[in-house]
Protein backbone atom coordinates (compact mmCIF):
# COMPACT_ATOMS: atom_id res chain seq x y z
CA UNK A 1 -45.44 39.28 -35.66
CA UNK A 2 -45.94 43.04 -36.23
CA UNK A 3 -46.24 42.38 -39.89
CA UNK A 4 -49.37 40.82 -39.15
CA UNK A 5 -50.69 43.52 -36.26
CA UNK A 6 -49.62 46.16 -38.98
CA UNK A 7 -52.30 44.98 -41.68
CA UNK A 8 -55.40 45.06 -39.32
CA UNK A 9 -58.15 42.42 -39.75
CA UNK A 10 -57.51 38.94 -40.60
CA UNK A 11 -54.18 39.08 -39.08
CA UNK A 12 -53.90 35.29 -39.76
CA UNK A 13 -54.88 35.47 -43.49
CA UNK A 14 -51.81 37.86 -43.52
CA UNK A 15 -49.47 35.66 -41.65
CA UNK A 16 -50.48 33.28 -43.66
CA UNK A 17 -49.62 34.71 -47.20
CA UNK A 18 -46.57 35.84 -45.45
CA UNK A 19 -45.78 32.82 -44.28
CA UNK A 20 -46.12 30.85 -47.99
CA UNK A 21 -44.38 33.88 -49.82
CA UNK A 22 -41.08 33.80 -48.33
CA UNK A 23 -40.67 29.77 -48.53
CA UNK A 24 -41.19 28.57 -45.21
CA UNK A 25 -42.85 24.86 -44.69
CA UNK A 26 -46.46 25.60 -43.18
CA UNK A 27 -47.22 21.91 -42.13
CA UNK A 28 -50.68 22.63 -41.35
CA UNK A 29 -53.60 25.15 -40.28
CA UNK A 30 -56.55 24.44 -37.63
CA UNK A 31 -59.13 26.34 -35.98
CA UNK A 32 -62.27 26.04 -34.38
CA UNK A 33 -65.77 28.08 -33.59
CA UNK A 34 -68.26 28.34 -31.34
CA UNK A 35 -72.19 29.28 -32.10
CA UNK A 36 -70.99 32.96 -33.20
CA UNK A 37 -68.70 31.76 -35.77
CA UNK A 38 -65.74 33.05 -34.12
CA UNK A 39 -63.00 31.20 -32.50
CA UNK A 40 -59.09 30.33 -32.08
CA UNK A 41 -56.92 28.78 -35.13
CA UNK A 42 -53.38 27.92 -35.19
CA UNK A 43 -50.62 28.27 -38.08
CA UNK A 44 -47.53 25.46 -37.41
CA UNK A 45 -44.68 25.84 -39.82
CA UNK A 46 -40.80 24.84 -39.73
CA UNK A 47 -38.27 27.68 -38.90
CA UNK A 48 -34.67 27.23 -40.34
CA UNK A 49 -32.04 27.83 -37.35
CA UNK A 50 -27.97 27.15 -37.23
CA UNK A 51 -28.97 23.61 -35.11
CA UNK A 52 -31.60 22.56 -37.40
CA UNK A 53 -35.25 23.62 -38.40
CA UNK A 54 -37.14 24.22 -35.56
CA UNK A 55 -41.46 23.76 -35.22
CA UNK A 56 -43.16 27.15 -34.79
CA UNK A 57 -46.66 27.71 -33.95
CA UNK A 58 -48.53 30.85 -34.07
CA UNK A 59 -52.33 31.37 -32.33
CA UNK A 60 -55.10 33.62 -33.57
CA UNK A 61 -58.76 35.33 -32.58
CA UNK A 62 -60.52 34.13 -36.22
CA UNK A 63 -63.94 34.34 -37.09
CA UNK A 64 -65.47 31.92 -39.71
CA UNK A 65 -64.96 34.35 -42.98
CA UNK A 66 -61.19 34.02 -42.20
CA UNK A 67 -60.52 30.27 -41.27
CA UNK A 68 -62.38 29.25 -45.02
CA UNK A 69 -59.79 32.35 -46.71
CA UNK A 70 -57.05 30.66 -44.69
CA UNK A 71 -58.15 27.08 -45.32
CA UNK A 72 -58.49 27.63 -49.56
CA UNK A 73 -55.50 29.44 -49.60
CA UNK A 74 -53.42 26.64 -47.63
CA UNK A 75 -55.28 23.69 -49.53
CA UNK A 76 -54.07 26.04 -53.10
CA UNK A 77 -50.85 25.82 -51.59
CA UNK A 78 -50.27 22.61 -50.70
CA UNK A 79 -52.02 21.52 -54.45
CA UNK A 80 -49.48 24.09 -55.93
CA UNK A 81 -46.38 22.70 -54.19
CA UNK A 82 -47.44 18.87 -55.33
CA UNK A 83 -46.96 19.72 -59.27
């Protein structure tokens, strides 16, 4: 993950894009908040290996400006990849 730790704030915004632009299969996105609007999300995507693909899932420190970028980007994505 030092792509992401590279690129500063909204590390999961940037895993995210990452993520999308080189092909993989993110099967979802989650996250949660508490009163301050900050909180834990969750990336799970499908990893290619030699013995088949494999489910990966990444954690990150979000606040609530982040989770909506990472939510409209996914939902753009998964309307994109329908057509």
């Amino acid at each position: 993950m030092a792509l992401a730790d590279c690129l500063g704030e909204m590390k999961m915004l940037a895993r995210l894009r990452y993520l999308i632009s080189e092909g993989f299969e993110v099967s979802s996105i989650s996250g949660y908040d508490d009163a301050s609007g900050e909180g834990n999300a969750r990336i799970m995507y499908l990893r290619k290996t030699e013995t088949g693909p494999k489910v990966c899932s990444e954690i990150f420190e979000v606040d609530s400006d982040e989770m909506q970028q990472c939510s409209d980007l996914f939902i753009a994505h998964l309307l994109e990849t329908e057509e």
